[in-house]
Each structure stands twice: as structure tokens, then as C-alpha cells.
C-alpha atoms as a PDB file:
ATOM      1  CA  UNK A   1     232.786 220.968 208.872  1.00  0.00           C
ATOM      2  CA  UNK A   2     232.886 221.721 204.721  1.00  0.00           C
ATOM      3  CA  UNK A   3     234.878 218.478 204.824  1.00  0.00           C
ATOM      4  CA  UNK A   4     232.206 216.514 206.429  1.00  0.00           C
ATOM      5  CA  UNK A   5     229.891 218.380 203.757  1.00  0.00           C
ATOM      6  CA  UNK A   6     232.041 217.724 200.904  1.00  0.00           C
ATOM      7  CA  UNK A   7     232.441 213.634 201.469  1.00  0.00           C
ATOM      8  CA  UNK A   8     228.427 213.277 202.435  1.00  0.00           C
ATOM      9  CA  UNK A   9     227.316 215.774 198.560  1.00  0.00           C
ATOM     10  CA  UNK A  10     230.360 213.174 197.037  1.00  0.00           C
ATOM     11  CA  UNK A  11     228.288 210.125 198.844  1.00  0.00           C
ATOM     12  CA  UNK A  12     225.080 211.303 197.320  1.00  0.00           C
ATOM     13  CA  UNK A  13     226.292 212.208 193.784  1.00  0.00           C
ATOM     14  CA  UNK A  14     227.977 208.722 193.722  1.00  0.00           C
ATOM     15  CA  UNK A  15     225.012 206.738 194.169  1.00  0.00           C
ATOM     16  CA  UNK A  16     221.342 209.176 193.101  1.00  0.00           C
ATOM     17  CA  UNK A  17     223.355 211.088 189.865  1.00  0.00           C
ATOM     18  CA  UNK A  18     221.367 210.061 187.302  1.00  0.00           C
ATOM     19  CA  UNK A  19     224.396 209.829 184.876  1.00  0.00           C
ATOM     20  CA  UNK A  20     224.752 206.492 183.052  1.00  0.00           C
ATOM     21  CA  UNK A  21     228.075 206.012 185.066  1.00  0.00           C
ATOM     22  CA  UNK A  22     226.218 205.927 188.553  1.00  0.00           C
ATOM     23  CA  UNK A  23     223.113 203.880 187.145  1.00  0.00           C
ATOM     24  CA  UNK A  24     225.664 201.352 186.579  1.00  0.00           C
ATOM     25  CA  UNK A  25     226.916 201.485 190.199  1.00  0.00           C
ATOM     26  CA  UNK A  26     223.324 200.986 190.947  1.00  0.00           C
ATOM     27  CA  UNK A  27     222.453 197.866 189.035  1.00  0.00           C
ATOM     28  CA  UNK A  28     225.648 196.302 190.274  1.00  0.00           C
ATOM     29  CA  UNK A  29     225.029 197.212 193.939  1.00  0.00           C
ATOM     30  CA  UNK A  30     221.398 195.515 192.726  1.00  0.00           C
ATOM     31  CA  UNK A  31     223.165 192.603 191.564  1.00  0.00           C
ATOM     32  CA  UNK A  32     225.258 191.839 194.090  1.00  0.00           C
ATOM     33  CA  UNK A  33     222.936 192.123 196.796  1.00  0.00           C
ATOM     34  CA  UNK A  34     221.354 188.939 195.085  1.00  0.00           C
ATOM     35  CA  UNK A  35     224.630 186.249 195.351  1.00  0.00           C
ATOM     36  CA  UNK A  36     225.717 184.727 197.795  1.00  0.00           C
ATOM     37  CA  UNK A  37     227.604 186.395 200.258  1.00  0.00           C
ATOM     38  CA  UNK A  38     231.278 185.180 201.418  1.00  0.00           C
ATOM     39  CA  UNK A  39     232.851 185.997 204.978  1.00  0.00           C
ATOM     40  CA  UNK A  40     235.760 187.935 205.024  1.00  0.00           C
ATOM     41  CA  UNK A  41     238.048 188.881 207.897  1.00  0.00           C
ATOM     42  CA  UNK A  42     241.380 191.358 208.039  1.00  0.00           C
ATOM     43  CA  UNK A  43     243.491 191.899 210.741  1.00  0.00           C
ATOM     44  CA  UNK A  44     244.184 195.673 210.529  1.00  0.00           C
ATOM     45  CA  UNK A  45     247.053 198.156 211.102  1.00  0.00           C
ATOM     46  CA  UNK A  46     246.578 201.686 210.860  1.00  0.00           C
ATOM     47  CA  UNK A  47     248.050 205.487 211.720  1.00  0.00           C
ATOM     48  CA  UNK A  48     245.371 208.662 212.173  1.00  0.00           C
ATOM     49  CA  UNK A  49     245.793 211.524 213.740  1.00  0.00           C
ATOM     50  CA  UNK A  50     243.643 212.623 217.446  1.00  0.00           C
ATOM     51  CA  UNK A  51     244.588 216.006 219.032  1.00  0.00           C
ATOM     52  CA  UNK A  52     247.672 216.655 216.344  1.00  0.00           C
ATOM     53  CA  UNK A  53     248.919 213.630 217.367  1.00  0.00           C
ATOM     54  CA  UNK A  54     249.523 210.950 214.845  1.00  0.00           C
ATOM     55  CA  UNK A  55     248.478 207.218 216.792  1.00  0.00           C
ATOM     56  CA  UNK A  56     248.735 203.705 215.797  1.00  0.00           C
ATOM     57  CA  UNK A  57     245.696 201.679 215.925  1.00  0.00           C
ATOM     58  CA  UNK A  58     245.128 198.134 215.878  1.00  0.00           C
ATOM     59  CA  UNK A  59     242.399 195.778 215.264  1.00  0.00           C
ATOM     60  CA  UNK A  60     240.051 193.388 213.110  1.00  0.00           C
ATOM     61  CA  UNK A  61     237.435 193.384 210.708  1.00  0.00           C
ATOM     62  CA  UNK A  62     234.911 190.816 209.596  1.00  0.00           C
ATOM     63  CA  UNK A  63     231.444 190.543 207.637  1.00  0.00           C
ATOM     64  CA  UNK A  64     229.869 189.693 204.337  1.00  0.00           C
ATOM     65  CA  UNK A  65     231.518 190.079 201.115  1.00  0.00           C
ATOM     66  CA  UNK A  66     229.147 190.318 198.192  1.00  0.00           C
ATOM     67  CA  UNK A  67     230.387 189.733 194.879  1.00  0.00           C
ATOM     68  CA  UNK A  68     233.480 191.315 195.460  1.00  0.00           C
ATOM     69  CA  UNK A  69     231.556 194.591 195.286  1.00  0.00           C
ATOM     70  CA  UNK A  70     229.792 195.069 198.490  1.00  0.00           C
ATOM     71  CA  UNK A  71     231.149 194.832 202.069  1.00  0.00           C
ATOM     72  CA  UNK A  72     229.245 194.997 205.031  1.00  0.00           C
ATOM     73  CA  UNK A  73     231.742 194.608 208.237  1.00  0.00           C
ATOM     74  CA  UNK A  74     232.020 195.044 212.058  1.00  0.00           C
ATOM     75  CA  UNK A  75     235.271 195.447 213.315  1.00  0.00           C
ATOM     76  CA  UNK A  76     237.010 196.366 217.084  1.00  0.00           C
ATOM     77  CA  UNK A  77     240.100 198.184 217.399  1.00  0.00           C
ATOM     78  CA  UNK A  78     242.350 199.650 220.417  1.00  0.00           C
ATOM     79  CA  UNK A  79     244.447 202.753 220.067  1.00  0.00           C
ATOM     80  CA  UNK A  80     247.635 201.386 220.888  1.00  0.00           C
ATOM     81  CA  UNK A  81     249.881 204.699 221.010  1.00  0.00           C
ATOM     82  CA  UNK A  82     250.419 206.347 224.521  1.00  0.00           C
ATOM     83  CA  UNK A  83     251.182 209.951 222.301  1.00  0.00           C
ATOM     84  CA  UNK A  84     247.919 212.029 223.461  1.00  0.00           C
ATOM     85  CA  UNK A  85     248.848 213.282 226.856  1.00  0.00           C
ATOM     86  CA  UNK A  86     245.883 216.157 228.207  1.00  0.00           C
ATOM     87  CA  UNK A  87     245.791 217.629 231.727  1.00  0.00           C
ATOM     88  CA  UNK A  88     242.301 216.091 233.892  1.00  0.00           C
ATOM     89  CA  UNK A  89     240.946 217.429 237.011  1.00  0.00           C
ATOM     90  CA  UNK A  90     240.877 214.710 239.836  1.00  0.00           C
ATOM     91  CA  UNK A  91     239.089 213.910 242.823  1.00  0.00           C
ATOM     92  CA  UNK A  92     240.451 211.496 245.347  1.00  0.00           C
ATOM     93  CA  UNK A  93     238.620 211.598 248.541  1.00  0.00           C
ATOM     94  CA  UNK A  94     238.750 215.042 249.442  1.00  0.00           C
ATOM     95  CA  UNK A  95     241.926 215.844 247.562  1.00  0.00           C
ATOM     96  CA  UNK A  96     241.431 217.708 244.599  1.00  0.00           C
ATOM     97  CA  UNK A  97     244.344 218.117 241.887  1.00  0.00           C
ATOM     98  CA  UNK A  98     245.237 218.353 238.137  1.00  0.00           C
ATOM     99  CA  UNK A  99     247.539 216.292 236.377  1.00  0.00           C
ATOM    100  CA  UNK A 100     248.155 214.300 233.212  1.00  0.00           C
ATOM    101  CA  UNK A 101     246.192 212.296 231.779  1.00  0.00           C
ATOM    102  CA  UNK A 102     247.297 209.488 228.938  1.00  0.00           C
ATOM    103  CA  UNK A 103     244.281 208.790 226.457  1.00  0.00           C
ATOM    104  CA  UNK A 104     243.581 205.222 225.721  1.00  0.00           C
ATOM    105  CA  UNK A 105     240.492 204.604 223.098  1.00  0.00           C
ATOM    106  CA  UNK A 106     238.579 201.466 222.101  1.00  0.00           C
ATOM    107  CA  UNK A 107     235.883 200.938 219.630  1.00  0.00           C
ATOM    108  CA  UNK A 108     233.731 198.806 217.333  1.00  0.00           C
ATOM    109  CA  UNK A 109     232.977 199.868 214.093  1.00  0.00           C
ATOM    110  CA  UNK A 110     229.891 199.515 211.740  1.00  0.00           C
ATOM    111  CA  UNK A 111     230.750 200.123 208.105  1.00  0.00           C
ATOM    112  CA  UNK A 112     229.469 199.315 203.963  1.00  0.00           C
ATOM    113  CA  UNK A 113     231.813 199.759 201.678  1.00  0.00           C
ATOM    114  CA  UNK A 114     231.456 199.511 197.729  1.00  0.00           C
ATOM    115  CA  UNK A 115     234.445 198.693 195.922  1.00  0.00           C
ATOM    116  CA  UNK A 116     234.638 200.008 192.491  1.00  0.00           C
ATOM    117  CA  UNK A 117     237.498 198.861 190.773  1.00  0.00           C
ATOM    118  CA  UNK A 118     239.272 195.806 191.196  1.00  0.00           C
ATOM    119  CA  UNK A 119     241.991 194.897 189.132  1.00  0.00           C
ATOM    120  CA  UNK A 120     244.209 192.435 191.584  1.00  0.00           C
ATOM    121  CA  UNK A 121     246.308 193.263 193.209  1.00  0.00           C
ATOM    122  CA  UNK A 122     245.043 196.943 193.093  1.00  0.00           C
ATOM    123  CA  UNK A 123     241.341 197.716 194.838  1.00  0.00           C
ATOM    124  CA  UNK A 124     240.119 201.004 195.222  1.00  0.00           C
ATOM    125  CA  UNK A 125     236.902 201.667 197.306  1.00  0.00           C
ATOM    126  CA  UNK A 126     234.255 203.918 199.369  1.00  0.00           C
ATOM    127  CA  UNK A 127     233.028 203.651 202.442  1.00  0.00           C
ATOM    128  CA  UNK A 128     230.171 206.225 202.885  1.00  0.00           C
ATOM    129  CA  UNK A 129     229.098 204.884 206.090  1.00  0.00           C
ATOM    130  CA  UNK A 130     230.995 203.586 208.661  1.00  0.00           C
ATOM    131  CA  UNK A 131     230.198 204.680 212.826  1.00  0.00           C
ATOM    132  CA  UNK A 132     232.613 203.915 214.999  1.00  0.00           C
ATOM    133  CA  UNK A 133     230.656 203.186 219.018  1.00  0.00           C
ATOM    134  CA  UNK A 134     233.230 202.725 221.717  1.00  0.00           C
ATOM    135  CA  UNK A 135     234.826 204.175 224.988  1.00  0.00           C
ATOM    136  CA  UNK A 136     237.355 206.404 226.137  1.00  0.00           C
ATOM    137  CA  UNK A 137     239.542 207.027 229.544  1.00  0.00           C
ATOM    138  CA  UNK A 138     242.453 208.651 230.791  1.00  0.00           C
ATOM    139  CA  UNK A 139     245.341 206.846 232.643  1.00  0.00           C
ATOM    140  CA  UNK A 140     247.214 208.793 235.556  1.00  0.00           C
ATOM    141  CA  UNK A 141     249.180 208.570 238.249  1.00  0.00           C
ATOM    142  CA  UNK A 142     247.373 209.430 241.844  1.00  0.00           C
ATOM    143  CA  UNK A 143     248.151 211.771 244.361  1.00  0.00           C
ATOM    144  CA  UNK A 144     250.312 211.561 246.535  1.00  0.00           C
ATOM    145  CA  UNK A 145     250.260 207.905 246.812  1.00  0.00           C
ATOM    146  CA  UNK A 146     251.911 207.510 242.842  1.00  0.00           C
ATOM    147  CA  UNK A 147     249.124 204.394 242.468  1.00  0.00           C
ATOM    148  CA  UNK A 148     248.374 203.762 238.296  1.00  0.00           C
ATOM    149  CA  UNK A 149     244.787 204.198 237.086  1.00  0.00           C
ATOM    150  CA  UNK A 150     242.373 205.615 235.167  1.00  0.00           C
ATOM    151  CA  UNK A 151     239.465 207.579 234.701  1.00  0.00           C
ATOM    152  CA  UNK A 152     235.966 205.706 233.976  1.00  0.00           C
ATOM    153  CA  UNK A 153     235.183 205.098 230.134  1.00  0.00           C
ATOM    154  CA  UNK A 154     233.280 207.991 228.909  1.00  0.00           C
ATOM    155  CA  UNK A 155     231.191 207.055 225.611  1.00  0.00           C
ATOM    156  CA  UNK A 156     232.153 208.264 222.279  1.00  0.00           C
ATOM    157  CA  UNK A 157     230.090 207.575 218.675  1.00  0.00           C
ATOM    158  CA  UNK A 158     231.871 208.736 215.544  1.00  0.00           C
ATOM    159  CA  UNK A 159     231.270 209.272 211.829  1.00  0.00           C
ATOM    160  CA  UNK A 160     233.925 208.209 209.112  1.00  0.00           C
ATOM    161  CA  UNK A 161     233.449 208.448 205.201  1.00  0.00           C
ATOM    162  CA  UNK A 162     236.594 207.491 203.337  1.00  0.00           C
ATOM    163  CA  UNK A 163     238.279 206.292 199.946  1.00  0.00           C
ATOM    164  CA  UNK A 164     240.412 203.788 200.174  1.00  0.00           C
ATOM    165  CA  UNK A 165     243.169 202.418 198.271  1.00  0.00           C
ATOM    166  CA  UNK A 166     244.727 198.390 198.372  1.00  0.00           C
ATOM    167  CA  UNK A 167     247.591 196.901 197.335  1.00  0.00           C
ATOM    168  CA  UNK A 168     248.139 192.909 197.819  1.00  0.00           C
ATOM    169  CA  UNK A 169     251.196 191.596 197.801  1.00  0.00           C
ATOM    170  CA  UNK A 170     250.409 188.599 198.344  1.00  0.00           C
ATOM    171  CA  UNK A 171     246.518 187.046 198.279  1.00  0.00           C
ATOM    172  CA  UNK A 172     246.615 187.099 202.234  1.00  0.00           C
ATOM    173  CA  UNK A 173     248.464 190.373 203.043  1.00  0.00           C
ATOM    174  CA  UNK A 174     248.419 193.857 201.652  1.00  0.00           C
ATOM    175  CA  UNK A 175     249.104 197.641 202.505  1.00  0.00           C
ATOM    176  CA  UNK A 176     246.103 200.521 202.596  1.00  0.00           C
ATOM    177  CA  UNK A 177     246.014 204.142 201.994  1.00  0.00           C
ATOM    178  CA  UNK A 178     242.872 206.308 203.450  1.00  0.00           C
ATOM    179  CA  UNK A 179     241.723 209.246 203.050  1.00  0.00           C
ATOM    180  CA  UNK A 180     238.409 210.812 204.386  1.00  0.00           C
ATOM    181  CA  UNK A 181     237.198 212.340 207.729  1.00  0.00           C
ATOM    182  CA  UNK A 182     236.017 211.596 211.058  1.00  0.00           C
ATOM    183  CA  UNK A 183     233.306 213.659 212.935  1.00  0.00           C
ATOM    184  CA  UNK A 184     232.592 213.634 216.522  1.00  0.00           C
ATOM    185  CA  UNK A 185     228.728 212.512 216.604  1.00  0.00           C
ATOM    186  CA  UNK A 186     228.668 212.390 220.332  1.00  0.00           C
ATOM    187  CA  UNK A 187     231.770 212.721 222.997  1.00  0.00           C
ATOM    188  CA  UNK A 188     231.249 213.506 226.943  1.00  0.00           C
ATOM    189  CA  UNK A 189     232.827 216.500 228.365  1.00  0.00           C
ATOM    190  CA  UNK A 190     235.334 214.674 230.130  1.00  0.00           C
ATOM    191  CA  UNK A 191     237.049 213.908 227.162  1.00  0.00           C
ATOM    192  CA  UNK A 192     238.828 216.769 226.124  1.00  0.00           C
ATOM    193  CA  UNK A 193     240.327 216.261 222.340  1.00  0.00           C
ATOM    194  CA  UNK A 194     239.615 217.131 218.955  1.00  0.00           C
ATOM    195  CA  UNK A 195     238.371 213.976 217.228  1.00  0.00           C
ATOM    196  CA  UNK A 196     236.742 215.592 214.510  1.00  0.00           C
ATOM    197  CA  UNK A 197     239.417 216.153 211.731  1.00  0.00           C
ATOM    198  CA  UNK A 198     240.563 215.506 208.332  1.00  0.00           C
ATOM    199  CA  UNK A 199     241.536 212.026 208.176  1.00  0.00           C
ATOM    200  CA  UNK A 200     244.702 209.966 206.444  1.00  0.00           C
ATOM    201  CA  UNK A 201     245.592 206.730 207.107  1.00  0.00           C
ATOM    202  CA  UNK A 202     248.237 204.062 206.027  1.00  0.00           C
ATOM    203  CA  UNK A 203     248.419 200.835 207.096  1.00  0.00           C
ATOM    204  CA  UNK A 204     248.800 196.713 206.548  1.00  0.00           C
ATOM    205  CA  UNK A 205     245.911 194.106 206.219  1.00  0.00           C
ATOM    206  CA  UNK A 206     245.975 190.510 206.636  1.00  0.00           C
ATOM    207  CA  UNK A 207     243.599 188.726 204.966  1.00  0.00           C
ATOM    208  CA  UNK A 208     243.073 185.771 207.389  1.00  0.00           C
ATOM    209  CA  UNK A 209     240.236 184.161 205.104  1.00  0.00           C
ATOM    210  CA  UNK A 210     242.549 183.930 202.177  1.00  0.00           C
ATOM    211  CA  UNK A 211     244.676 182.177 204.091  1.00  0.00           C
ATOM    212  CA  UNK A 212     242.451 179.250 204.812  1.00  0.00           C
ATOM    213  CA  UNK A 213     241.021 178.862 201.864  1.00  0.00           C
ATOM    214  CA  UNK A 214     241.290 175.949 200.137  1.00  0.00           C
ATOM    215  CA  UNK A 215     244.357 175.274 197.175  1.00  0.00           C
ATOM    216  CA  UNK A 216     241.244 174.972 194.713  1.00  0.00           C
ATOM    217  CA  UNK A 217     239.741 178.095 196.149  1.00  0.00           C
ATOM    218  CA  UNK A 218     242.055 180.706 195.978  1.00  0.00           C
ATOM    219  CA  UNK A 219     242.345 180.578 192.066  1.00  0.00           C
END
């Protein structure tokens, strides 16, 4: 956990030190809050790491863009790996067994980011809170009858503070580097790996709003 501790006493310095630097970040988080907000949605692509396993995820984001400072987003994504294989105890009927189970996990996300530099095409940001609320389940093969299925969704709530890093290469795409780490706020018993780790992730963005903005627009 002196990860988790570290990133929340960085989140804290960062915005209440009363250093000239941070009263800055201050009165433009103050100033930003009062224009007007643009949407903003990315299509993401990203690799992290669940029981020592390193998974490919996939999925969206989309919220309010303030000033090109503040971002307040929901997003949805699907683990799409099949890499995290754990062995489940399974009732069916009166048969009892173990066996393997394949992990499949789903969420939506709840995040603010500040970005504080921008210099295009680099953008470097923090995102001190971001909870992830979604499900997980197992897929297996039954006994003896070899029929595909899966366990039922077990809830799962996460915590994950990270810096990121952006590069566009073009206005509407771009590749991400992030850093940070997730803790496991809440998982049921039944699901049986480590989700609370350091986290480091690489991965592509689409920028799908960029690419309907208008000629005049994307000056």
C-alpha cells in the first residue's frame, strides 16, 4: 500500500502546497471551471497488468473538456485478453468439482483529470481521481457435459491515480504512456486475483471529436 500512499500525499501536495507554483494550478483550475466546457470523446487502447498477467483492454471515454485544462469523463471498457486463467470451485446440481476458470472484466470509469502542460503534440497530465465500478466472472467448461459458461458477475469498485503522458500524431489519433496504481476498494470473494498493484500502461487514443470538427475548427 506505500504506493497508494505515495500517489494520494503527491495528490494533496499538488493541489493545497501553498507554494506559488501550486497557487497557480489553483487559479487556473478556478478559471477554467468558469468557460465553457467542450465534449470530448477517445476511443481507447490499453495494456495493465491483473494477477502478473499483462491484458489488453479496450474501450471509450467521453465528458467535458474545460479549457483544455480540466477533464471530467466517464468511460466503459472490456478486458479483452483471455491470459488470467485461476482454478473455481463449481456446483452443478449435486456435482461438485474444480476447474479453470478464464477471467473476463468489464467496467465504467469515473475520472478528473488536470492537464498541466500542453505543448501540441505533447500533453502531460494527472488524474487523482478516477473509480473504476464494474463486474467480473469466470468462463469454464462444465462437467462432464463440456457445455461453455460462466460464473455470475461478482461486483468490483476500484481506485486509480495516474500521470499520464500524450503524444498526437495526428489531431485525431495519438499514443499514451501511464503510470500510477490501482487499489482494490471492494472485490467479492469469488474473485480470486490481485487487482491491487503498481500500474503501467501504454496504449493508442482516437480522438473521435477531432475528427468531426469542423475545417475552421480544428485550427
Amino acid at each position: 500500500m506505500k504506493f497508494t500512499v505515495i500517489i494520494v500525499l503527491f495528490a494533496l501536495s499538488f493541489f493545497y502546497s501553498p507554494k506559488k507554483c501550486n497557487a497557480q494550478v489553483l487559479d487556473t483550475i478556478e478559471y477554467s471551471l468558469k468557460q465553457k466546457p467542450k465534449f470530448f470523446l477517445n476511443l481507447n487502447t490499453f495494456n495493465s497488468v491483473v494477477s502478473n498477467e499483462m491484458v489488453n483492454f479496450l474501450g471509450f471515454k467521453t465528458g467535458l473538456n474545460y479549457n483544455k485544462r480540466l477533464k471530467f469523463g466517464v468511460g466503459y471498457y472490456v478486458m479483452t485478453s483471455k491470459k488470467v486463467v485461476s482454478p473455481i470451485s463449481v456446483t452443478n446440481d449435486s456435482l461438485q468439482y474444480t476447474t479453470n476458470g478464464e477471467l473476463r472484466l468489464n467496467f465504467i470509469s469515473l475520472s478528473a483529470e488536470y492537464i498541466y502542460y500542453i505543448s501540441y503534440p505533447w500533453q502531460f497530465s494527472f488524474t487523482p481521481l478516477q473509480f473504476s465500478l464494474g463486474k467480473g466472472h469466470y468462463n469454464y467448461i462444465t462437467e462432464p457435459d463440456k457445455i461453455h459458461t460462466k460464473t455470475k458477475g461478482q461486483s468490483i469498485i476500484l481506485y486509480e491515480p495516474n500521470i499520464t503522458g500524450q503524444y498526437s500524431v495526428f489531431k485525431w489519433f495519438g499514443v499514451a504512456v501511464s503510470v500510477g496504481y490501482r487499489v482494490k476498494v471492494y472485490s467479492s470473494k469469488e474473485l480470486k486475483e490481485d487487482l491491487s498493484a503498481p500500474t503501467f500502461a501504454i496504449g493508442i487514443r482516437v480522438f473521435v471529436d477531432e475528427l468531426y470538427k469542423k475545417p475552421s475548427q480544428k485550427k
